[in-house]
Protein backbone atom coordinates (compact mmCIF):
# COMPACT_ATOMS: atom_id res chain seq x y z
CA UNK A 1 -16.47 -24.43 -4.59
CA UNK A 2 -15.23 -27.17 -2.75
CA UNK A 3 -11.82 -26.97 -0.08
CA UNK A 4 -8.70 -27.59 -1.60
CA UNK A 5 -5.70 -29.53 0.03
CA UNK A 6 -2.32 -28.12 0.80
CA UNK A 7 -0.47 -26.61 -0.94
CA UNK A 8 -3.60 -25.29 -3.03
CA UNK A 9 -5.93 -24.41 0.01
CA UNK A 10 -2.72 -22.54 1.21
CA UNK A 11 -2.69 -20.04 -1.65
CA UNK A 12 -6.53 -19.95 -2.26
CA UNK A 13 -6.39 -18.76 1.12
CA UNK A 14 -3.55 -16.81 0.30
CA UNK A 15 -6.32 -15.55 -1.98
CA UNK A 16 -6.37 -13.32 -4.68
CA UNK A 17 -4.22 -11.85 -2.60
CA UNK A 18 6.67 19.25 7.69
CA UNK A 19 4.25 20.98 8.04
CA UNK A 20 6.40 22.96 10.48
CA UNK A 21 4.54 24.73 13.92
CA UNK A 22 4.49 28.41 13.11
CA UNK A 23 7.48 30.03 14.57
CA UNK A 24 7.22 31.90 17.86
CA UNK A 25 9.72 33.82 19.97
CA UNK A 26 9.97 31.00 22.32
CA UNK A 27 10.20 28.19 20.52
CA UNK A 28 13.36 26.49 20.05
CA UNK A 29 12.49 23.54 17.03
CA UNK A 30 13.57 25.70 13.71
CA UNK A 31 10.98 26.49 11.14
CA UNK A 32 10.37 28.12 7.86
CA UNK A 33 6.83 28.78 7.38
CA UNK A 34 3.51 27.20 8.33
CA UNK A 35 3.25 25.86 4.61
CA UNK A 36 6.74 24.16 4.43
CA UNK A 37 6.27 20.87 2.24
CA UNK A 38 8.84 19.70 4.18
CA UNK A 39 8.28 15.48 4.67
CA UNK A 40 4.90 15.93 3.00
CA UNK A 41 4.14 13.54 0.65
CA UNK A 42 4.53 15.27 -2.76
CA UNK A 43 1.72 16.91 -4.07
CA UNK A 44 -0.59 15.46 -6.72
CA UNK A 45 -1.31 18.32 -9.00
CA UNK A 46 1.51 21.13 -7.57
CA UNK A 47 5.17 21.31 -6.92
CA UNK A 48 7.27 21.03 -3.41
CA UNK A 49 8.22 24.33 -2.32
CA UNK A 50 11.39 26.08 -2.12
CA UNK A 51 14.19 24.19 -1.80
CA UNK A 52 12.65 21.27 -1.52
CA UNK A 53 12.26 18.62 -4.55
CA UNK A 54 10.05 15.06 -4.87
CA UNK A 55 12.26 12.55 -3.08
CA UNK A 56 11.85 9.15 -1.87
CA UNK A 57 7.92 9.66 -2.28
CA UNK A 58 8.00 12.92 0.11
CA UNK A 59 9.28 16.67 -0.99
CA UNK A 60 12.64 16.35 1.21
CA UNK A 61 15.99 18.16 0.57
CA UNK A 62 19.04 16.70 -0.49
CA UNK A 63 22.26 16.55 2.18
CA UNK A 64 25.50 15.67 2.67
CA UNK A 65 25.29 15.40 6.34
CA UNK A 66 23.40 16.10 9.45
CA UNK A 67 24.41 19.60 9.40
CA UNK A 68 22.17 20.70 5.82
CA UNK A 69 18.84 19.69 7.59
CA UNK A 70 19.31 21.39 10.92
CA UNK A 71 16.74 24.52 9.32
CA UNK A 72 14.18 21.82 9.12
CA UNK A 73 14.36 20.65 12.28
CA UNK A 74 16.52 19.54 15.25
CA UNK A 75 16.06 15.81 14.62
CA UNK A 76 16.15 15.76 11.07
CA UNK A 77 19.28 13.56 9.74
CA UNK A 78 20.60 12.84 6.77
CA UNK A 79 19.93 9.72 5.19
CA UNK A 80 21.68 8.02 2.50
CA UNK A 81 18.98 6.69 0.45
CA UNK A 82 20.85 3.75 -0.35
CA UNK A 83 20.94 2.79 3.83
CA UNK A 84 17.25 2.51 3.54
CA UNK A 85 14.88 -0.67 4.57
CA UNK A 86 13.71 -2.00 1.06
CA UNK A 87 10.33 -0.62 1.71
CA UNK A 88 11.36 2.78 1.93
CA UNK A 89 13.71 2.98 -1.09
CA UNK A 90 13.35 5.48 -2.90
CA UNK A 91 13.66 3.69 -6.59
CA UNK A 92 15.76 5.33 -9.42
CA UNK A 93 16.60 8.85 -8.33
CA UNK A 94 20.18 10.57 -8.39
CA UNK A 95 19.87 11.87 -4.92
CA UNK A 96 22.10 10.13 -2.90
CA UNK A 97 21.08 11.62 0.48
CA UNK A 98 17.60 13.78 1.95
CA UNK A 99 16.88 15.11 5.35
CA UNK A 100 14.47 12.82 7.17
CA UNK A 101 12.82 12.62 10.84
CA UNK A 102 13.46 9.34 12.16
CA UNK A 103 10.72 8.00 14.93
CA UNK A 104 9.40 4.96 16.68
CA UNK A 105 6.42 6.39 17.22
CA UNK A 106 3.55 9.33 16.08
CA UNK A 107 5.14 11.43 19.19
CA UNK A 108 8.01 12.13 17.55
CA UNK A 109 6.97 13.46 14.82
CA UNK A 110 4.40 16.30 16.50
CA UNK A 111 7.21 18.87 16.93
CA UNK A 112 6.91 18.79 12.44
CA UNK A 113 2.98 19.62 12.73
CA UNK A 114 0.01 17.80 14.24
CA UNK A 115 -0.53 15.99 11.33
CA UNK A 116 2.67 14.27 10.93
CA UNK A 117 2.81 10.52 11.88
CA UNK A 118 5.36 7.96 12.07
CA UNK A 119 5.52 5.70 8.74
CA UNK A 120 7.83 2.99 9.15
CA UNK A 121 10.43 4.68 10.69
CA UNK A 122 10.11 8.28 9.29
CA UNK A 123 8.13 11.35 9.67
CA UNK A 124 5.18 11.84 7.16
CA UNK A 125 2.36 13.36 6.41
CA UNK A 126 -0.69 13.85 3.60
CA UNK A 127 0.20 15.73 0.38
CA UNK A 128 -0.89 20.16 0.83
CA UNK A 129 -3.46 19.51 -2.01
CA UNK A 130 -4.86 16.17 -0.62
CA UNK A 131 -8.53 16.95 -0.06
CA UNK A 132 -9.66 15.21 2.87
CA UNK A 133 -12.83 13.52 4.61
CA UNK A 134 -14.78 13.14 1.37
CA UNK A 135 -14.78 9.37 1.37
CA UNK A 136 -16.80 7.54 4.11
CA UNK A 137 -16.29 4.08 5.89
CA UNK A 138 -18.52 2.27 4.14
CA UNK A 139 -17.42 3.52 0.46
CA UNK A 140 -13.97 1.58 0.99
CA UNK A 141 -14.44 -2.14 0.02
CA UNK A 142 -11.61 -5.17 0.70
CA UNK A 143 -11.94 -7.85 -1.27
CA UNK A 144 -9.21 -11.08 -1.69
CA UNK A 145 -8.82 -13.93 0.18
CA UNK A 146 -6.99 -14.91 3.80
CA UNK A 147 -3.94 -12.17 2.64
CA UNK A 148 -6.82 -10.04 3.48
CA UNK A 149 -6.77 -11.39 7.33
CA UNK A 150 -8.60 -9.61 10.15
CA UNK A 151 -5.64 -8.73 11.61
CA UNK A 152 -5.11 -6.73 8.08
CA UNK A 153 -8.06 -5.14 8.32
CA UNK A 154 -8.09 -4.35 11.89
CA UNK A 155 -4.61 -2.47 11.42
CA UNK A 156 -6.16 -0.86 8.50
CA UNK A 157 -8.90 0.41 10.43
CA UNK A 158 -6.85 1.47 13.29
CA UNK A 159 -4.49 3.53 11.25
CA UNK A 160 -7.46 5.44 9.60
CA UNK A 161 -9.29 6.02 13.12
CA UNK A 162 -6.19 7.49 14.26
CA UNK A 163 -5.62 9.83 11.81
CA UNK A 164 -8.94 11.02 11.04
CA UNK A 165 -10.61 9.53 7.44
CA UNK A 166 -12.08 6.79 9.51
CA UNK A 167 -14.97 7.79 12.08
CA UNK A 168 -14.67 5.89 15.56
CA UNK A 169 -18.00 4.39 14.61
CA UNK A 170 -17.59 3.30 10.72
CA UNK A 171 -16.00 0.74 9.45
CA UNK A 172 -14.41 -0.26 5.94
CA UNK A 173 -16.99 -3.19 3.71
CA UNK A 174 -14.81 -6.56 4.25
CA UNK A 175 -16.16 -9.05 1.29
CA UNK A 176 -12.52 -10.66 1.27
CA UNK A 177 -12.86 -14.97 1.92
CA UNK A 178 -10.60 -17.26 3.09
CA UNK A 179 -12.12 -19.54 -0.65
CA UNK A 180 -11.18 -17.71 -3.63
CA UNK A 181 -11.81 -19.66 -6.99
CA UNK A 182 -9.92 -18.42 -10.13
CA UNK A 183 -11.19 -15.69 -12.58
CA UNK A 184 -14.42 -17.45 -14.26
CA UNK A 185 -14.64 -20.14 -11.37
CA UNK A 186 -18.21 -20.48 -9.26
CA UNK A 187 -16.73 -17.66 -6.44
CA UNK A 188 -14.08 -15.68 -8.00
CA UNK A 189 -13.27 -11.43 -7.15
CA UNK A 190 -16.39 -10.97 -9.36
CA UNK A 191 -18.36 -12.55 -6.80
CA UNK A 192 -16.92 -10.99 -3.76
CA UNK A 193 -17.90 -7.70 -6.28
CA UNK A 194 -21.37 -8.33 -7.26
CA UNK A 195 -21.47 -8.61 -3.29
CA UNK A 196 -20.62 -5.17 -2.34
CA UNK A 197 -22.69 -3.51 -5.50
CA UNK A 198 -25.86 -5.72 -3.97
CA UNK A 199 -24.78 -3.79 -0.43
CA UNK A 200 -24.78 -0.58 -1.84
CA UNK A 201 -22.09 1.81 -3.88
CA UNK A 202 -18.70 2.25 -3.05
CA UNK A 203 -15.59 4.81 -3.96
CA UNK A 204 -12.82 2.81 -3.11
CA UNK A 205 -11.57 -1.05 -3.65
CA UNK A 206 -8.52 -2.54 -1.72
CA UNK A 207 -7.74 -6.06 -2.82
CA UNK A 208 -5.19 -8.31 -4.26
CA UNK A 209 -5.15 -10.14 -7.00
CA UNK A 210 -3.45 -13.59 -8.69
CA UNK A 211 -3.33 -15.80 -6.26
CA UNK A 212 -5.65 -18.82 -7.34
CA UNK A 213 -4.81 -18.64 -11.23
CA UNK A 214 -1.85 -18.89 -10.33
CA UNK A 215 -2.27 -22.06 -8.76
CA UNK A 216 -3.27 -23.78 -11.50
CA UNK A 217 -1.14 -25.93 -14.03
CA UNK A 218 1.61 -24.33 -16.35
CA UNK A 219 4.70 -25.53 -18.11
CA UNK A 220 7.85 -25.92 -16.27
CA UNK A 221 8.85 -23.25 -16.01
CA UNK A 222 6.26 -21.69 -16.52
CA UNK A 223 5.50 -18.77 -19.55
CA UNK A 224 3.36 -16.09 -19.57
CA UNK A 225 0.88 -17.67 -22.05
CA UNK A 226 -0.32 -19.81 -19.59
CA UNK A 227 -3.75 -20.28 -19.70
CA UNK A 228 -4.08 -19.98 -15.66
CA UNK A 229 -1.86 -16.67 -15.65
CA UNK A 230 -3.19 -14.99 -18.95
CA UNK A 231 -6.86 -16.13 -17.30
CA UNK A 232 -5.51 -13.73 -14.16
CA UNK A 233 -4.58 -10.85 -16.37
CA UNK A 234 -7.71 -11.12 -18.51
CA UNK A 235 -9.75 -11.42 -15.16
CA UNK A 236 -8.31 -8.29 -13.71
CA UNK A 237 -8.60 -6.20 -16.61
CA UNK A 238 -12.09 -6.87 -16.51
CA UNK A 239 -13.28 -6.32 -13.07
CA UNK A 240 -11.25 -3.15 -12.92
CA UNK A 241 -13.41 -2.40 -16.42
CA UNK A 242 -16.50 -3.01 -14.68
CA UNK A 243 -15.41 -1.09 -11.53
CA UNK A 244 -14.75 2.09 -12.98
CA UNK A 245 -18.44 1.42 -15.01
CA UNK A 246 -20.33 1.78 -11.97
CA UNK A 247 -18.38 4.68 -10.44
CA UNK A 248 -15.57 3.06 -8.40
CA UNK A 249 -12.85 6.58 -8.11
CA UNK A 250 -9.57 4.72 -6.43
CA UNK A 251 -8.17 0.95 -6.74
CA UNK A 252 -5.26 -0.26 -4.79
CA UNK A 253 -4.43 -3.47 -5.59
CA UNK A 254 -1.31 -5.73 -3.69
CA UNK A 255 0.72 -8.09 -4.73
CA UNK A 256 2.21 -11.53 -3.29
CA UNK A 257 5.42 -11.14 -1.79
CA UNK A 258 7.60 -14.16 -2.45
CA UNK A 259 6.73 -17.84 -1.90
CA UNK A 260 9.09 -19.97 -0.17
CA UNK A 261 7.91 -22.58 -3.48
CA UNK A 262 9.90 -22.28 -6.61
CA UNK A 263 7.31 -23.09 -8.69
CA UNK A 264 4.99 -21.15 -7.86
CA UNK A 265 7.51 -18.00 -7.54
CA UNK A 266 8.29 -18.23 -10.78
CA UNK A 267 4.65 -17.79 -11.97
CA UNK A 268 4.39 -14.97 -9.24
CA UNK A 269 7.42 -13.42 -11.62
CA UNK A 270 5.38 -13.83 -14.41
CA UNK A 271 2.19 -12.24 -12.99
CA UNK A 272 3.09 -9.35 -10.95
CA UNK A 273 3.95 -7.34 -14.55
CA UNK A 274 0.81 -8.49 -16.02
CA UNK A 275 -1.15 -7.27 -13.09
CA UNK A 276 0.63 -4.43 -12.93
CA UNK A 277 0.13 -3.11 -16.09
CA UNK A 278 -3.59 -4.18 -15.99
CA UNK A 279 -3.48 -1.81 -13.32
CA UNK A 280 -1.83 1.19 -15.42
CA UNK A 281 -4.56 0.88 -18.03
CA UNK A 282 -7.02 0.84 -15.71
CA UNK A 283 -10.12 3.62 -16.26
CA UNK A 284 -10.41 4.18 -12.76
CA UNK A 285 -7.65 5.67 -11.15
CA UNK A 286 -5.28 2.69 -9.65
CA UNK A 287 -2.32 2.03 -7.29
CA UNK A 288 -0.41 -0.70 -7.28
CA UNK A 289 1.56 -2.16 -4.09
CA UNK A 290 4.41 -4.75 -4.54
CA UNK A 291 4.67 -6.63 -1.26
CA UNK A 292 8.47 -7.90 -1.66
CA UNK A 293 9.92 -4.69 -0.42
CA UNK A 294 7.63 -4.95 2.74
CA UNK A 295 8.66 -8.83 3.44
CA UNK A 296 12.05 -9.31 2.05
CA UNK A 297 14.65 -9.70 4.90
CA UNK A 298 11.60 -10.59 7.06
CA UNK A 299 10.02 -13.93 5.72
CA UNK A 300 10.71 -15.64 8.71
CA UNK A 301 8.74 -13.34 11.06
CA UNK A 302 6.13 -12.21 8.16
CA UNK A 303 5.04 -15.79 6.45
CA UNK A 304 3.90 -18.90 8.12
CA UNK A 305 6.29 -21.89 7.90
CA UNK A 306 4.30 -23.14 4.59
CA UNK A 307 6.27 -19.91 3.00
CA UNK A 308 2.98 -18.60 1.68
CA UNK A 309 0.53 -16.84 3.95
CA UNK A 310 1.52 -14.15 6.51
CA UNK A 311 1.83 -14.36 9.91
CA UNK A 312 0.06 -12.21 12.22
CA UNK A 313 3.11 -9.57 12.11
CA UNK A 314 2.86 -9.87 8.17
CA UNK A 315 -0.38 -8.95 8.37
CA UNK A 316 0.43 -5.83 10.29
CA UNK A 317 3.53 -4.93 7.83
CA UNK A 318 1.39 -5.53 4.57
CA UNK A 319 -1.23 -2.97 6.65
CA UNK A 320 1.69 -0.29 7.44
CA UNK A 321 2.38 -0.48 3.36
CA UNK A 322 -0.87 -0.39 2.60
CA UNK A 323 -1.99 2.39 4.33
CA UNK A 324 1.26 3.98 3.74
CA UNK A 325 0.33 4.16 -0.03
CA UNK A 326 -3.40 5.19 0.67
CA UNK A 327 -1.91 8.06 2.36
CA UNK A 328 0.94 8.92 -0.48
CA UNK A 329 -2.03 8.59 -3.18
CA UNK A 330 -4.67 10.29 -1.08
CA UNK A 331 -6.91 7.57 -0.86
CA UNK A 332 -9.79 7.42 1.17
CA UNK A 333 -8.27 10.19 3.36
């Protein structure tokens, strides 16, 4: 596949792409019990405990003020869930307020357990029924194109290194390239794929997916028969089909957050549902990640002045989200 000039070489290289300490007599932070669910993402196959419901991702409790969540902790808050950064909204739900930890950093969250760690401004940690160190380095794949930068994956890596899935000496199987051709093209994901199965097996694939169909030509505006975008939808479906053939367990796929380009928005708009939902129907168990939450607010430290690819602190924030969801959906833990 031959380069391609701007602005198509800029999206082909945008690519495809708590626990609580048991109580003592002389501590002073309040507990409940060593099992509290308390800022834990919610479980996968059981319920939060006690007074504690699914909230905002986590099992939290709901509040009026400051005073409700002082059993939890002495730093817990409460946060109106509508005075929350995008990326930690907490979608259709009729709580208007749960207890939270705020923190700038892991530290503040040890008092909750020595698991918890700071997730974009708030206390988490993994779900009680997440099983954990099952999944090696080198069973987690990226695939994609320069949205998949090395300062992504280096992030990546760092967060699972510092929380345990992620031995000091493994590493995750990058087959992501800064030339990504559209579904059917001469290197497309399926090549990137083929790649990795040539390498050896693997559990897990991170990648994103779109990007170069939807560079291609559509109507103005643009409709969701469009060859180039129904090409996309068609293309993911299948390499999802073929991953969960040959044993792939967890996909997490990201998507775009918004161009600065109109255009090419507006086909964005039309492809993130298709993608989406490719996703849903997939046989092997997948996640999907909308970026726009991540980067609204913050395009003009998170994309490069073409309004397309992320800047090195994009590539850190789409890492945070990324791994954020990996730990939500037990992934690779």
């Amino acid at each position: 596949m031959t380069n391609r000039t701007d602005p198509v070489k800029a999206l082909a290289v945008l690519g495809v792409l708590v626990v609580l300490a048991p109580s003592s007599g002389c501590q002073t932070e309040p507990t409940t019990s060593s099992e509290t669910h308390f800022l834990r993402f919610c479980p996968l196959t059981l319920a939060c405990d006690g007074p504690l419901e699914c909230a905002c991702s986590v099992c939290a409790s709901a509040c009026d003020d400051d005073a409700d969540c002082a059993a939890f902790s002495t730093r817990a808050v409460c946060v109106r869930t509508e005075d929350r950064a995008a990326d930690q909204s907490c979608g259709e739900t009729p709580i208007e307020a749960t207890c939270e930890v705020p923190c700038t950093s892991d530290s503040d969250c040890s008092s909750l357990g020595s698991d918890y760690r700071c997730d974009r401004s708030y206390c988490r940690a993994l779900a009680p029924d997440c099983v954990t160190e099952e999944v090696a380095g080198s069973d987690v794949v990226l695939m994609g194109d320069n949205f998949v930068t090395p300062e992504f994956t280096t992030e990546l890596q760092r967060l699972a290194r510092a929380f345990g899935p992620l031995a000091t000496d493994e590493s995750y199987r990058d087959h992501s390239s800064t030339l990504v051709g559209p579904f059917g093209g001469s290197y497309d994901l399926f090549s990137q794929y083929d790649a990795a199965r040539a390498e050896g097996s693997f559990r897990v694939a991170i990648l994103d997916i779109g990007g170069p169909d939807a560079l291609q030509a559509c109507p103005e505006p643009p409709a969701a028969d469009c060859p180039a975008l129904e090409n996309a939808a068609l293309g993911a479906q299948t390499l999802l089909a073929s991953m969960a053939d040959t044993g792939v367990e967890q996909v997490l796929i990201f998507f775009y957050p918004d161009p600065e380009d109109a255009t090419l928005k507006a086909k964005f708009d039309l492809l993130r549902p298709m993608i989406e939902e490719a996703c849903g129907a997939s046989a092997a168990p997948c996640s999907f990640l909308d970026l726009r939450a991540t980067f609204v607010g913050r395009e003009a430290d998170y994309l490069t002045p073409d309004g397309v690819l992320p800047t090195e602190a994009g590539s850190l924030a789409t890492a945070a989200a990324v791994y954020s969801l990996m730990q939500e959906r037990c992934i690779a833990q």
